[in-house]
C-alpha atoms as a PDB file:
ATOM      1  CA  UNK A   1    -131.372 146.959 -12.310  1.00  0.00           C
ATOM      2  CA  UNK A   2    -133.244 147.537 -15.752  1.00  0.00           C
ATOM      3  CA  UNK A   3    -134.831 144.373 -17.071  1.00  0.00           C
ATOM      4  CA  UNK A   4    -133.335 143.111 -20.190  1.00  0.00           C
ATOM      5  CA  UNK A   5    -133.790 139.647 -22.231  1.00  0.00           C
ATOM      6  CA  UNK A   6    -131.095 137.858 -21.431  1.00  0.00           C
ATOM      7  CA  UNK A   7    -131.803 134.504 -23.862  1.00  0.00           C
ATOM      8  CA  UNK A   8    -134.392 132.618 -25.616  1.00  0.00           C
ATOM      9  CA  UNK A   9    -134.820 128.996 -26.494  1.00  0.00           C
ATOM     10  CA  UNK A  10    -136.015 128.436 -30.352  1.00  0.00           C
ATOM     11  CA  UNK A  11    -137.192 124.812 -30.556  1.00  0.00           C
ATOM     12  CA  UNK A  12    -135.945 123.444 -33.635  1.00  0.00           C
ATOM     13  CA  UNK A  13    -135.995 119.795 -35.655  1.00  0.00           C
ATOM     14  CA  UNK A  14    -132.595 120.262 -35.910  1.00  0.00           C
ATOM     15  CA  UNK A  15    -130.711 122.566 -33.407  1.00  0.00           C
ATOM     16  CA  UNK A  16    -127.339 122.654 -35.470  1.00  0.00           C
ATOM     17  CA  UNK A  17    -128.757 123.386 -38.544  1.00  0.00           C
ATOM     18  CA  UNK A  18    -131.333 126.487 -37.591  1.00  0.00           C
ATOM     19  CA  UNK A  19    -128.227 127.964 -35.493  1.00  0.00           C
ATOM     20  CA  UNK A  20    -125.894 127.562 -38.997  1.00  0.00           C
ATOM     21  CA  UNK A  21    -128.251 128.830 -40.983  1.00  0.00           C
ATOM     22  CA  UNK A  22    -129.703 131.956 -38.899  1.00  0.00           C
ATOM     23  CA  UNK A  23    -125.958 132.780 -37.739  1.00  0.00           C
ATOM     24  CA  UNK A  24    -124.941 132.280 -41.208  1.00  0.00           C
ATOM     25  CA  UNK A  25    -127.901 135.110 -42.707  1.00  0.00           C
ATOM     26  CA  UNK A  26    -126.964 137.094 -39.847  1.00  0.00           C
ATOM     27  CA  UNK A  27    -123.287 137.416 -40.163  1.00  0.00           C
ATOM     28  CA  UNK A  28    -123.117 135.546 -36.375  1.00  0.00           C
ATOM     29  CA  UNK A  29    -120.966 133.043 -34.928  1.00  0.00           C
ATOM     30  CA  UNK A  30    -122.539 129.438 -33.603  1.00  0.00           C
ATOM     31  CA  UNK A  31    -121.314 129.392 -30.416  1.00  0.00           C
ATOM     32  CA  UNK A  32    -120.275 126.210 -28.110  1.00  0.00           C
ATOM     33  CA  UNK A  33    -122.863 123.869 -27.998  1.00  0.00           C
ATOM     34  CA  UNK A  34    -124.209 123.462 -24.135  1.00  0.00           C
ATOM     35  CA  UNK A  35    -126.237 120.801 -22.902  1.00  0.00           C
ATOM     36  CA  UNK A  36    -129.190 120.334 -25.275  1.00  0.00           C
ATOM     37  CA  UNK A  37    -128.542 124.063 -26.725  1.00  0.00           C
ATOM     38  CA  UNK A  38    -126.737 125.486 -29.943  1.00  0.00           C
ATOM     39  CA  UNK A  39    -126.414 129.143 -29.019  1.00  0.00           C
ATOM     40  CA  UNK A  40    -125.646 132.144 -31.385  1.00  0.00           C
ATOM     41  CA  UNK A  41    -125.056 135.489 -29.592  1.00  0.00           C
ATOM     42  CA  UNK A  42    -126.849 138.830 -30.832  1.00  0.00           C
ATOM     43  CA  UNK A  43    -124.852 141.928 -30.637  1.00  0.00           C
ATOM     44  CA  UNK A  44    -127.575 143.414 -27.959  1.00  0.00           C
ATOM     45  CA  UNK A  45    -126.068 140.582 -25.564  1.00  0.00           C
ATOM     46  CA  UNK A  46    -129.616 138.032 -26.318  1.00  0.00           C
ATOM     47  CA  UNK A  47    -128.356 134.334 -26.958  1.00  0.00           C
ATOM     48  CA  UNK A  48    -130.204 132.789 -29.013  1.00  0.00           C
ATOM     49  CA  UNK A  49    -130.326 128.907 -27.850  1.00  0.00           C
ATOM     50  CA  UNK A  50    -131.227 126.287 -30.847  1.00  0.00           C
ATOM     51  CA  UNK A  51    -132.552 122.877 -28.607  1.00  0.00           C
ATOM     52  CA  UNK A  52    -133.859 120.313 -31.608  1.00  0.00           C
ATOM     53  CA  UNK A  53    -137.079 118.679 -30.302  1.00  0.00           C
ATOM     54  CA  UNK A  54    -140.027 116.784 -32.038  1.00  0.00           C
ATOM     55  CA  UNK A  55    -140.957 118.043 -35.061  1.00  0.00           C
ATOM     56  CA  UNK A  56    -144.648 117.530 -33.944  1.00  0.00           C
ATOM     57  CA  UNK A  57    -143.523 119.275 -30.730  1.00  0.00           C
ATOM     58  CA  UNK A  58    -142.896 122.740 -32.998  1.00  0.00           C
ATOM     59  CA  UNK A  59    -144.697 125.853 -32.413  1.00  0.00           C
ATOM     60  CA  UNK A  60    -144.119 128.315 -35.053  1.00  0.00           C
ATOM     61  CA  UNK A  61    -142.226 131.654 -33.738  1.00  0.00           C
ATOM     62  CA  UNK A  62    -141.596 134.871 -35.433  1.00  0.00           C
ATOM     63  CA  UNK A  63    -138.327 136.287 -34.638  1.00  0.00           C
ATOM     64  CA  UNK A  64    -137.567 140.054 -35.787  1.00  0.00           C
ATOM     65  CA  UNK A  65    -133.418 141.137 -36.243  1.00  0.00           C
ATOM     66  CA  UNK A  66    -132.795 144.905 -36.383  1.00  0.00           C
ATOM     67  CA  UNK A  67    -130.259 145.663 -38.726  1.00  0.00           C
ATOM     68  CA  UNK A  68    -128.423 148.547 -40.373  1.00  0.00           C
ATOM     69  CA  UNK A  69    -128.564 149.226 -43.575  1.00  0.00           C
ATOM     70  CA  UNK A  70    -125.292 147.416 -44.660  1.00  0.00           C
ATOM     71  CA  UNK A  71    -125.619 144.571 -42.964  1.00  0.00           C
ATOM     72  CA  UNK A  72    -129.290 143.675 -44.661  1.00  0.00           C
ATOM     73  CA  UNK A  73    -127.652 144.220 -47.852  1.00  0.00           C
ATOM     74  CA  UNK A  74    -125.040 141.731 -47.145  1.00  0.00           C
ATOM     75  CA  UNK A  75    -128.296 139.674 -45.042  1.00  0.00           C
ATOM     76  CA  UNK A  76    -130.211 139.823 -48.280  1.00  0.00           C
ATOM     77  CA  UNK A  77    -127.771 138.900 -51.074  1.00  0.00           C
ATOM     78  CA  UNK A  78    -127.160 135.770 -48.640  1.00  0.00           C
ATOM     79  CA  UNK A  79    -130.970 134.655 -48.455  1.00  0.00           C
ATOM     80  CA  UNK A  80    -131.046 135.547 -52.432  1.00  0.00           C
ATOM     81  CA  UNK A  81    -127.987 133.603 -53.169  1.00  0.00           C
ATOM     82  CA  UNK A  82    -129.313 130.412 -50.912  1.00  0.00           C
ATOM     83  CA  UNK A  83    -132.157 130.413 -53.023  1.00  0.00           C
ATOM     84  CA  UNK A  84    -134.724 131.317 -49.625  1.00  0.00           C
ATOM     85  CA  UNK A  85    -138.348 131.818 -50.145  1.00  0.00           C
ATOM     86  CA  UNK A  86    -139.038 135.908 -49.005  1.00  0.00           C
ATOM     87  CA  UNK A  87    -141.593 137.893 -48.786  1.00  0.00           C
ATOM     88  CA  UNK A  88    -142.268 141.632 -47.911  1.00  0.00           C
ATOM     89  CA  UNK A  89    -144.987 140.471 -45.774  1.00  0.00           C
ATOM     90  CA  UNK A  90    -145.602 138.374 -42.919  1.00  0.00           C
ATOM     91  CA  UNK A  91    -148.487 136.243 -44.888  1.00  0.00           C
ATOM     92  CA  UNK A  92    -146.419 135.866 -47.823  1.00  0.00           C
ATOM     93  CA  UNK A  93    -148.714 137.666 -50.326  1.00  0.00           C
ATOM     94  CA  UNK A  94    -145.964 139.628 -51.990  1.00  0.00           C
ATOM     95  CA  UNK A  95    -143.024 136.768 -52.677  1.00  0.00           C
ATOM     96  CA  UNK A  96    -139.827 137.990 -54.214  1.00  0.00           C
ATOM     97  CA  UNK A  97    -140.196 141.553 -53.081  1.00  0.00           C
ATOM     98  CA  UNK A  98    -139.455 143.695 -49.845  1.00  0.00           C
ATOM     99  CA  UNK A  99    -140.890 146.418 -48.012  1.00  0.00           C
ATOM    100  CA  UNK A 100    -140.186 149.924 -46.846  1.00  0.00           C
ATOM    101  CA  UNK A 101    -142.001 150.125 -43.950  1.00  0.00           C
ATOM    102  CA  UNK A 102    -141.859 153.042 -41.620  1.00  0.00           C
ATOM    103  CA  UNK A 103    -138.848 154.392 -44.220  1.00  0.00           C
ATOM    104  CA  UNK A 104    -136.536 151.397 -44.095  1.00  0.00           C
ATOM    105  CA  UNK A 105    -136.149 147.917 -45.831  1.00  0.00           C
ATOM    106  CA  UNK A 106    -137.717 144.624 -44.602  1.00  0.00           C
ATOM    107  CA  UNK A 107    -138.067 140.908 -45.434  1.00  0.00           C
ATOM    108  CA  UNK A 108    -139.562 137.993 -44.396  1.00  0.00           C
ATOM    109  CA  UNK A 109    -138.532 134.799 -44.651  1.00  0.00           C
ATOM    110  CA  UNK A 110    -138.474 130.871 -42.576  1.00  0.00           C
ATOM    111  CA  UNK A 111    -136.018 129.212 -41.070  1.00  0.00           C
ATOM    112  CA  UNK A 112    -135.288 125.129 -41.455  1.00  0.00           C
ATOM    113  CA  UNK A 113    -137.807 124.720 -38.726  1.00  0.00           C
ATOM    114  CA  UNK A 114    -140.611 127.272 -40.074  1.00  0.00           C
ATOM    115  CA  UNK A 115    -140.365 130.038 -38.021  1.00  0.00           C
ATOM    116  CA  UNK A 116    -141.072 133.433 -39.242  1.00  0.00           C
ATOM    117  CA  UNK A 117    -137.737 134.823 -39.837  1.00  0.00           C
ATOM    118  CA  UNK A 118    -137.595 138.660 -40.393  1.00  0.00           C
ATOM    119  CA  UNK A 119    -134.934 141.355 -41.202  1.00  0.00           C
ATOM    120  CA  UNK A 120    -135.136 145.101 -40.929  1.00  0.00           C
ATOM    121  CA  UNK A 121    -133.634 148.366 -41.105  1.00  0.00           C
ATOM    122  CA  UNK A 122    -135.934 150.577 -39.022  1.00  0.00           C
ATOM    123  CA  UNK A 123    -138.268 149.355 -35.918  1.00  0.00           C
ATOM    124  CA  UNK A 124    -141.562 149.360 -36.093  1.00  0.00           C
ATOM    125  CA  UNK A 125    -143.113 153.245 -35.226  1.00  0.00           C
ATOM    126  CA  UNK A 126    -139.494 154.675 -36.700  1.00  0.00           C
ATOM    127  CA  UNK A 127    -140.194 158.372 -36.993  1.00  0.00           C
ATOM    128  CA  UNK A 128    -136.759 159.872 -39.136  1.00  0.00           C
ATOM    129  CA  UNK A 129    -135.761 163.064 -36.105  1.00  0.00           C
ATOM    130  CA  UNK A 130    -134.766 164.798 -39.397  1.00  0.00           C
ATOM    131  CA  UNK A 131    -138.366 164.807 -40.774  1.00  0.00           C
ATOM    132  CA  UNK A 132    -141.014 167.473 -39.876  1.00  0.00           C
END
């Protein structure tokens, strides 16, 4: 059997409301919360599980969503709309702008809890097979 992430717990002040919001930039479903966890499915098969703890208790993740190049249109215009803070960089040097790393489109932005949300069109390395 190949090893493959199954699911991930994101600690969060607020489990509903990080799983609404992320699902809702996304273009996801929240799924049927379970036990302590919100959950909102990938389309790789990775859960995503939203457990609110302490606020004090919050380590700051990034999390990185590979998307084509409709859906971070339709990704985008919904962070613009909501009025999100992004940034084409992790550090948030560059506000209001995106980036074309690696010959795609990228942004960064936070979720309700902090953590370093970011969207983008090509992985990290991409090399276009067209290109010589």
């Amino acid at each position: 059997m190949s090893v493959r992430l199954n699911h991930t717990i994101i600690h969060s002040r607020d489990n509903r409301e990080s799983a609404t919001f992320l699902a809702h930039i996304l273009g996801l479903e929240v799924g049927t919360e379970w036990g302590p966890f919100v959950p909102v499915d990938t389309a790789n098969g990775v859960t995503l599980d939203f457990a609110t703890i302490p606020v004090e208790s919050i380590t700051v993740q990034h999390y990185a969503f590979l998307l084509s190049e409709e859906e971070f249109d339709v990704a985008f215009e919904k962070i613009r709309s909501a009025g999100v803070p992004y940034f084409a960089d992790p550090h948030g040097k560059h506000p209001g702008e995106i980036n074309h790393n690696d010959g795609g489109r990228g942004v960064y932005f936070t979720d309700p809890s902090g953590h370093g949300m970011e969207i983008i069109t090509r992985p990290y390395g991409y090399q276009d097979p067209g290109a010589e």
